[in-house]
N, C-alpha and C. Protein backbone atom coordinates (compact mmCIF):
# COMPACT_ATOMS: atom_id res chain seq x y z
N UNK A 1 -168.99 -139.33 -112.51
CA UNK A 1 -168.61 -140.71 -112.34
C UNK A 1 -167.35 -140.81 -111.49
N UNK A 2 -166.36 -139.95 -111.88
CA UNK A 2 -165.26 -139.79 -110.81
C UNK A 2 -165.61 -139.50 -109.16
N UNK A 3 -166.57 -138.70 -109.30
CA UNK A 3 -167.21 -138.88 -108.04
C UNK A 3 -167.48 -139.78 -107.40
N UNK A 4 -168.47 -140.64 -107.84
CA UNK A 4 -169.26 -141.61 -107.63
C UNK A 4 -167.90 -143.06 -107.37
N UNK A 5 -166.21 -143.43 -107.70
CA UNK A 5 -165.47 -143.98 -107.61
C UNK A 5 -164.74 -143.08 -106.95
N UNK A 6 -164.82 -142.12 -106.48
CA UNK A 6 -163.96 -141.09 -104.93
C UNK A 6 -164.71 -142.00 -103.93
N UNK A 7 -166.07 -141.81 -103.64
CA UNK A 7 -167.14 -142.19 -102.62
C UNK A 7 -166.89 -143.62 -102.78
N UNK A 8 -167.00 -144.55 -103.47
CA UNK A 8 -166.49 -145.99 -103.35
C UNK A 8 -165.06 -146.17 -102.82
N UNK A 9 -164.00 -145.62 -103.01
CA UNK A 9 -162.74 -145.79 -102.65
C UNK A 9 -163.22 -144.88 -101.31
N UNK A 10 -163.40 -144.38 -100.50
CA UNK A 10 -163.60 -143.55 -99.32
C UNK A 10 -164.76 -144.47 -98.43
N UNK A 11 -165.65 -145.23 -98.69
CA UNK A 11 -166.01 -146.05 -98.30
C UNK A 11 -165.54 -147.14 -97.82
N UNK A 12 -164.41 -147.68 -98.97
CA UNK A 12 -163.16 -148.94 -98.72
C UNK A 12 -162.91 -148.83 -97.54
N UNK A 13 -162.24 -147.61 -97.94
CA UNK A 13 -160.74 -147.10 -97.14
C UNK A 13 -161.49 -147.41 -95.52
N UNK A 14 -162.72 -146.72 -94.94
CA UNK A 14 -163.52 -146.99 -93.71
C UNK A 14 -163.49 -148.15 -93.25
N UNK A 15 -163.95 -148.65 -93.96
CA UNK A 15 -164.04 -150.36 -93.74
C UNK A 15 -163.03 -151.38 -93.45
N UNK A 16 -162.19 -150.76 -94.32
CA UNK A 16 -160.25 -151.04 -93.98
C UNK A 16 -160.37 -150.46 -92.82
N UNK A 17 -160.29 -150.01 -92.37
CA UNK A 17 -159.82 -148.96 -90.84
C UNK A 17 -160.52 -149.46 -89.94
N UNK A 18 -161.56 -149.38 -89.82
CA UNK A 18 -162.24 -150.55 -88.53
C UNK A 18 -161.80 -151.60 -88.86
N UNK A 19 -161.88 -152.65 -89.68
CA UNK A 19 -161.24 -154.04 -89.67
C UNK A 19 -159.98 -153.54 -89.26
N UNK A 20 -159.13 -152.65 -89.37
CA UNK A 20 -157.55 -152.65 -88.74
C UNK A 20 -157.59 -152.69 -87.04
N UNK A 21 -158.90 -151.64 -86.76
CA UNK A 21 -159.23 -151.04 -85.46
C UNK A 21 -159.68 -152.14 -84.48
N UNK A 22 -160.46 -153.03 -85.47
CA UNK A 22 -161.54 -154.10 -84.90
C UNK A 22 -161.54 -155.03 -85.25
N UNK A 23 -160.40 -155.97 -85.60
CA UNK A 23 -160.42 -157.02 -86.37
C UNK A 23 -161.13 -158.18 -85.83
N UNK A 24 -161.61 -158.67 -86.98
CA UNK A 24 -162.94 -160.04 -86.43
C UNK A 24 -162.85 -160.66 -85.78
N UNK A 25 -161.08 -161.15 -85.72
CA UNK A 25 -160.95 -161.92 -84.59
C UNK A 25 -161.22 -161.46 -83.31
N UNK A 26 -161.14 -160.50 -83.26
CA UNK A 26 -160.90 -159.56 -81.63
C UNK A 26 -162.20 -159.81 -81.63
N UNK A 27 -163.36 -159.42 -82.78
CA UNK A 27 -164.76 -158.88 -82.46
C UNK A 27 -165.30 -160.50 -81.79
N UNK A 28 -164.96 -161.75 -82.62
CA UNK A 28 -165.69 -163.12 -81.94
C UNK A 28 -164.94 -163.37 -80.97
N UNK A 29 -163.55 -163.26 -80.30
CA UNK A 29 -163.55 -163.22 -79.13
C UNK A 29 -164.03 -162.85 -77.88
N UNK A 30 -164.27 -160.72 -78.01
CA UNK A 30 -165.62 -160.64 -77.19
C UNK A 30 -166.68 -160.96 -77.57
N UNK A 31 -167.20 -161.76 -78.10
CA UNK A 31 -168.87 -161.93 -78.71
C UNK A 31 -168.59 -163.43 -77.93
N UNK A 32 -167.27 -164.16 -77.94
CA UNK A 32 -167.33 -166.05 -77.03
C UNK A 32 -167.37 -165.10 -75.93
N UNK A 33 -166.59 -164.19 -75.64
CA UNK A 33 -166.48 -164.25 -74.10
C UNK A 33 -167.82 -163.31 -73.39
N UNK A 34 -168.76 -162.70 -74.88
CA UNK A 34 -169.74 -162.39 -73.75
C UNK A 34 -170.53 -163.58 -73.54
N UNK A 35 -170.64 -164.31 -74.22
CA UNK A 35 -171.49 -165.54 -74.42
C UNK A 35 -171.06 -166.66 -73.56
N UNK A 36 -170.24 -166.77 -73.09
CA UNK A 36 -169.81 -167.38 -71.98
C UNK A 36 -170.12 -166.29 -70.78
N UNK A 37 -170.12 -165.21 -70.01
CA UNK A 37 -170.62 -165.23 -69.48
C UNK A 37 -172.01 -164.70 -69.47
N UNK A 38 -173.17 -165.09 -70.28
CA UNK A 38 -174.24 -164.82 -70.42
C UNK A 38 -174.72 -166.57 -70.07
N UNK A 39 -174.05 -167.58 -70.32
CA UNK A 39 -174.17 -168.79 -69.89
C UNK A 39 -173.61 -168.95 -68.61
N UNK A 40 -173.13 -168.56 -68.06
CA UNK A 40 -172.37 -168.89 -66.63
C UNK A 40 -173.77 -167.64 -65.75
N UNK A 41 -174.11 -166.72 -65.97
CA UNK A 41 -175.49 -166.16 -65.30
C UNK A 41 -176.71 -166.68 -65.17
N UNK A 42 -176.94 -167.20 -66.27
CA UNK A 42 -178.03 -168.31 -66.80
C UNK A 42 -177.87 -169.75 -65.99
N UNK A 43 -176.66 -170.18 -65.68
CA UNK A 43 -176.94 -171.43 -65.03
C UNK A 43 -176.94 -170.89 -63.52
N UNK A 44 -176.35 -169.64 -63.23
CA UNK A 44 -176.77 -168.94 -61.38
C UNK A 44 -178.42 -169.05 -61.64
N UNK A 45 -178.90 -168.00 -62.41
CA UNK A 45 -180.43 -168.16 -62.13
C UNK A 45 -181.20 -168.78 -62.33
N UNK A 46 -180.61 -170.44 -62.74
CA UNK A 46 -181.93 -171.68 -63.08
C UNK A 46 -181.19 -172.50 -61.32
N UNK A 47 -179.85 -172.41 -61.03
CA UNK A 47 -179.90 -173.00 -59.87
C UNK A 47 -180.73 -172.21 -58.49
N UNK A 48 -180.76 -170.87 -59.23
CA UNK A 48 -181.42 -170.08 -57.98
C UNK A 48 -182.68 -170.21 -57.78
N UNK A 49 -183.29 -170.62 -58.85
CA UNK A 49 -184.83 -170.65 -59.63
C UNK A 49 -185.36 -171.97 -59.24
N UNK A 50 -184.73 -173.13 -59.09
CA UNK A 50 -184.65 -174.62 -58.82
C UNK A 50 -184.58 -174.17 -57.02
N UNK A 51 -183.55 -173.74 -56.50
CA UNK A 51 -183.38 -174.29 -55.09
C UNK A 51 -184.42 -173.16 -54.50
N UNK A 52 -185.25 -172.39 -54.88
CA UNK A 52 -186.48 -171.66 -54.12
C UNK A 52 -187.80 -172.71 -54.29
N UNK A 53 -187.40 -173.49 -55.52
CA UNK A 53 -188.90 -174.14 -56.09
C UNK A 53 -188.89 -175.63 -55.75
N UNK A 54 -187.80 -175.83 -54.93
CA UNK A 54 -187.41 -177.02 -54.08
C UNK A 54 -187.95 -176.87 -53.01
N UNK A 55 -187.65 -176.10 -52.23
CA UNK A 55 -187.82 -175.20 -51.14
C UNK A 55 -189.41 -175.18 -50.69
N UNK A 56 -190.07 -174.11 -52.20
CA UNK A 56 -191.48 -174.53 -51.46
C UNK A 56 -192.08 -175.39 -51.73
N UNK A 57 -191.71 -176.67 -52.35
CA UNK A 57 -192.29 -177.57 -52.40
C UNK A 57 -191.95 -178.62 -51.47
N UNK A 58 -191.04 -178.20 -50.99
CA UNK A 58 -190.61 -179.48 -49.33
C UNK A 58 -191.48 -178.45 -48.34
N UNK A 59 -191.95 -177.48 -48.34
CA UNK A 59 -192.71 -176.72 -47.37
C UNK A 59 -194.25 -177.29 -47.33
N UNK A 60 -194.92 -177.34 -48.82
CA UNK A 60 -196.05 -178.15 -49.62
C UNK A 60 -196.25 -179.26 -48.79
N UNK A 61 -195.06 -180.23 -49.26
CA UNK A 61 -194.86 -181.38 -48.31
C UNK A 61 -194.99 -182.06 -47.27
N UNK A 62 -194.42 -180.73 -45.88
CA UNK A 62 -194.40 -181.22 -44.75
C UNK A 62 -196.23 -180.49 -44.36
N UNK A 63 -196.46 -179.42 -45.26
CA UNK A 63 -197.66 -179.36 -45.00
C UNK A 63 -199.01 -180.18 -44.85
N UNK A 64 -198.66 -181.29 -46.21
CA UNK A 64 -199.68 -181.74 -46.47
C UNK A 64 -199.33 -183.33 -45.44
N UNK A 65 -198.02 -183.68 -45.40
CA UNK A 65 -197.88 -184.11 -43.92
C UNK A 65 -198.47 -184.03 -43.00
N UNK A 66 -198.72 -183.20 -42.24
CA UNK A 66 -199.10 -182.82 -41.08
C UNK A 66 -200.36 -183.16 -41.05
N UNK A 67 -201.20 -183.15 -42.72
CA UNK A 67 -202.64 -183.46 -42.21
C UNK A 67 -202.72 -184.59 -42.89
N UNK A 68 -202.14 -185.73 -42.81
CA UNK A 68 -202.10 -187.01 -43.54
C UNK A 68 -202.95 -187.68 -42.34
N UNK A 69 -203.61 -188.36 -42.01
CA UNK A 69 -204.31 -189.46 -41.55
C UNK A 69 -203.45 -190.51 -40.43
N UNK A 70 -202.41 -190.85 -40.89
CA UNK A 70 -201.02 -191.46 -40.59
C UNK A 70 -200.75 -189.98 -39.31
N UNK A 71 -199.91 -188.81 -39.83
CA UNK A 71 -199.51 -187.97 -39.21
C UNK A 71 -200.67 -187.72 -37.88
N UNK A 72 -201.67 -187.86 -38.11
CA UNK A 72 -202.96 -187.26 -36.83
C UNK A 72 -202.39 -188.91 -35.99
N UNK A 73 -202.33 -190.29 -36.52
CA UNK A 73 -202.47 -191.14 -35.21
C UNK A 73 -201.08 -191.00 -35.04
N UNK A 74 -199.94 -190.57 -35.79
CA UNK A 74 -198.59 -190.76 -34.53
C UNK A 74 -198.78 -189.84 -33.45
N UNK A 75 -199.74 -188.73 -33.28
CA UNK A 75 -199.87 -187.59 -32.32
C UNK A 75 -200.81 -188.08 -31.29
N UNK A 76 -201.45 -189.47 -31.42
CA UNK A 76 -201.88 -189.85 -30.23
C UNK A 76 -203.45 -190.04 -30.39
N UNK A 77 -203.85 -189.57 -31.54
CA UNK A 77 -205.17 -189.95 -31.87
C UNK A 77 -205.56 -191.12 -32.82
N UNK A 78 -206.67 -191.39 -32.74
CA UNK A 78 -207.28 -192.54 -33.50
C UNK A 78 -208.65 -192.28 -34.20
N UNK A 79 -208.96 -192.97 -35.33
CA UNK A 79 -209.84 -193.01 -36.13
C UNK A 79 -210.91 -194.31 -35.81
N UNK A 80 -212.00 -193.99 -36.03
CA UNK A 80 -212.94 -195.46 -35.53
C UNK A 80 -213.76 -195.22 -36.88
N UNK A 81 -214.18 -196.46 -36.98
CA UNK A 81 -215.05 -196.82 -38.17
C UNK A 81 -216.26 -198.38 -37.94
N UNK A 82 -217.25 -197.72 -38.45
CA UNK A 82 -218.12 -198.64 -38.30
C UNK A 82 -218.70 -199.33 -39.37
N UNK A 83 -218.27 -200.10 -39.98
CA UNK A 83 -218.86 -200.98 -41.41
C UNK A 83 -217.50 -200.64 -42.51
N UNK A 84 -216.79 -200.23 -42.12
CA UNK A 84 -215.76 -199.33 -42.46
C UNK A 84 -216.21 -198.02 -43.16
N UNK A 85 -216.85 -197.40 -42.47
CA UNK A 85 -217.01 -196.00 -42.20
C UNK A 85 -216.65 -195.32 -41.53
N UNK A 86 -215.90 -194.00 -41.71
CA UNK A 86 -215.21 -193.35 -40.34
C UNK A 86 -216.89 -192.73 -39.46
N UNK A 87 -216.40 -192.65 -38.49
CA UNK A 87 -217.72 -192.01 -37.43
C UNK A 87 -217.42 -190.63 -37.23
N UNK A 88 -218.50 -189.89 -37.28
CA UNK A 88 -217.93 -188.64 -36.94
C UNK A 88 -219.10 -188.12 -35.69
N UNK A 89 -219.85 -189.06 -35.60
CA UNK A 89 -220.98 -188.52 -34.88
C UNK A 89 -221.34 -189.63 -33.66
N UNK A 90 -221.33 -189.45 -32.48
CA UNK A 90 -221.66 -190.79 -31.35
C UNK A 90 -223.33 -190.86 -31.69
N UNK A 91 -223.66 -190.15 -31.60
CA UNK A 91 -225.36 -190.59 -32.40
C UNK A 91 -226.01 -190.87 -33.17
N UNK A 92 -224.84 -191.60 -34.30
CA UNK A 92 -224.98 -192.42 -35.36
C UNK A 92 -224.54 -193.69 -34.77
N UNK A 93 -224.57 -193.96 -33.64
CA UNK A 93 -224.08 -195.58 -33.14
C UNK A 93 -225.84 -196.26 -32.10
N UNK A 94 -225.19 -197.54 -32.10
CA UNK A 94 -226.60 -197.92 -31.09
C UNK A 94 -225.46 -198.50 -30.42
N UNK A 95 -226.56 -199.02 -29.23
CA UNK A 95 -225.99 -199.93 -28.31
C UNK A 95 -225.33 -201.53 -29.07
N UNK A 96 -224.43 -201.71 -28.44
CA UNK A 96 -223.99 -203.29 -29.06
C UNK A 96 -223.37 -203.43 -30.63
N UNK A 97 -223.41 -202.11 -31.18
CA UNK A 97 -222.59 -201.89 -32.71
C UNK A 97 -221.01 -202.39 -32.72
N UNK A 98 -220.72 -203.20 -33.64
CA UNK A 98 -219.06 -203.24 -33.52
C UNK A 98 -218.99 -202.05 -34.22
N UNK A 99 -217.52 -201.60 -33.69
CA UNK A 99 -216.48 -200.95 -34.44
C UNK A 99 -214.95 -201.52 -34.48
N UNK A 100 -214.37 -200.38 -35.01
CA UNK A 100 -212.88 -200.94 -35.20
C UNK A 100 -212.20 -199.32 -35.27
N UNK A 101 -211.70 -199.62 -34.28
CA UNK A 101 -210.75 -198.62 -33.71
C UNK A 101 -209.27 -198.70 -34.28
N UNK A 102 -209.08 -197.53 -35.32
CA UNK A 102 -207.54 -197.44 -35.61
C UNK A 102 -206.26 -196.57 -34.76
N UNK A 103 -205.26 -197.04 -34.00
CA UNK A 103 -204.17 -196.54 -33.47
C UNK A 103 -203.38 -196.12 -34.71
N UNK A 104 -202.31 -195.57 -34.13
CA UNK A 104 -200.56 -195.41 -34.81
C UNK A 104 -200.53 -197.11 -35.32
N UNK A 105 -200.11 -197.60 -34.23
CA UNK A 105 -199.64 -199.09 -34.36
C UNK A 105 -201.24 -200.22 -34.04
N UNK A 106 -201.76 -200.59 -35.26
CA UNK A 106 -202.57 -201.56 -34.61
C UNK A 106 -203.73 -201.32 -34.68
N UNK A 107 -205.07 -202.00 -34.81
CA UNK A 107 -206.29 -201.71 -34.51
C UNK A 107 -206.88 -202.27 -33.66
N UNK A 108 -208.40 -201.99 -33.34
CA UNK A 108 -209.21 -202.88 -32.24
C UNK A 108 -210.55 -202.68 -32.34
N UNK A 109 -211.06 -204.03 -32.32
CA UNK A 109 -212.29 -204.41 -32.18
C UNK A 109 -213.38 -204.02 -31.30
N UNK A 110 -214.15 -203.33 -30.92
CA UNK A 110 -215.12 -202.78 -29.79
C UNK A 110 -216.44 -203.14 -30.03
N UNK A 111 -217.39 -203.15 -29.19
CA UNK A 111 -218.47 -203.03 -28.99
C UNK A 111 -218.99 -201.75 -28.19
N UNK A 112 -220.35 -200.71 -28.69
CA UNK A 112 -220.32 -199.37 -28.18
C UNK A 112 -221.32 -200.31 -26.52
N UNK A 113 -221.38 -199.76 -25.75
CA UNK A 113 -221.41 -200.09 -24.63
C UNK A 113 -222.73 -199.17 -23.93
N UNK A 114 -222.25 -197.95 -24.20
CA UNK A 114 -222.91 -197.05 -23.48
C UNK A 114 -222.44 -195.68 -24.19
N UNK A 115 -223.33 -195.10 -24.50
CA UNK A 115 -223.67 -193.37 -25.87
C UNK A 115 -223.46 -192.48 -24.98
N UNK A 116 -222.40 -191.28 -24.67
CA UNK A 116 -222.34 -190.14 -25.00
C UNK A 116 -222.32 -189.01 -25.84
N UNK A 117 -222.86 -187.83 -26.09
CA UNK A 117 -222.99 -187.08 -26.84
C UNK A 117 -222.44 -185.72 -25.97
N UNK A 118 -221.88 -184.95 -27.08
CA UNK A 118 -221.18 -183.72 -26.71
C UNK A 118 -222.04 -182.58 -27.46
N UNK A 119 -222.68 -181.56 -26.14
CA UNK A 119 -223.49 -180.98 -26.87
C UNK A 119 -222.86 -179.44 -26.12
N UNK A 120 -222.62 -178.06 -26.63
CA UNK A 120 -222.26 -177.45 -26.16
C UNK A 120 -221.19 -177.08 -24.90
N UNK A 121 -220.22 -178.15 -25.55
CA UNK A 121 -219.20 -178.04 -24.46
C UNK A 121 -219.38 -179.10 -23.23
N UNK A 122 -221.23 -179.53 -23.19
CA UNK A 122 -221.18 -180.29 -21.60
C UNK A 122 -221.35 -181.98 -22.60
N UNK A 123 -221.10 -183.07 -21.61
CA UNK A 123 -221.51 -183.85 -21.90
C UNK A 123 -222.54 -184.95 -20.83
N UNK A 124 -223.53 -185.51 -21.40
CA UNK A 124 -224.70 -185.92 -20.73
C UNK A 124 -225.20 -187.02 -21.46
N UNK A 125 -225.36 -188.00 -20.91
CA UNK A 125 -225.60 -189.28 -20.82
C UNK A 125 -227.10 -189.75 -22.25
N UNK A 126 -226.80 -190.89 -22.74
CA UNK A 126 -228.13 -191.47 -23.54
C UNK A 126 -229.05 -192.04 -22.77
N UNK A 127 -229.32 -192.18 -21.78
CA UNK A 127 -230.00 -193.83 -21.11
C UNK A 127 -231.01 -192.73 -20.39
């Protein structure tokens, strides 16, 4: 039993000695100050994480730009439609069909006049 209260008092005594060595205060000071900077890393890699995912999504953007409908007539082209249908084919038209021709700025009224068709590069007459 004297034993067994040697090993309890020798146990103390340890425990005393690091708390002298390591006192708690010291220990939650480095434990705030790792924790502060474990938060100051954490807000680098959500701003780093944000301004790449900004990034490709303004890339997304100007992509899907480029093939907007709008973006094709500021470049000088136009869309035609007949019943308001886009046309994709001159041999889906007859003679005397209105259409309506869309610009950038503006539309216009037509009548088809006279059918060309584009067949291998050449083009050659309906009539």
């Amino acid at each position: 039993m004297h034993q067994h209260i040697d090993n309890k008092i020798l146990s103390q005594e340890r425990i005393l000695q690091s708390i002298r060595l390591h006192p708690p205060v010291q220990q939650i000071d480095g434990c705030q100050q790792q924790i502060q900077r474990l938060e100051n890393q954490l807000h680098r890699r959500i701003a780093q994480k944000l301004g790449q995912k900004e990034e490709a999504f303004a890339k997304q953007i100007l992509a899907l730009e480029s093939l907007s409908p709008l973006a094709i007539l500021s470049r000088g082209y136009s869309m035609t439609f007949k019943k308001g249908k886009a046309v994709l084919d001159a041999a889906d038209l007859q003679h005397n069909d209105t259409l309506q021709i869309r610009f950038q700025k503006g539309s216009v009224h037509v009548r088809v006049e006279k059918q060309e068709n584009w067949i291998q590069g050449q083009l050659f007459d309906d009539e």
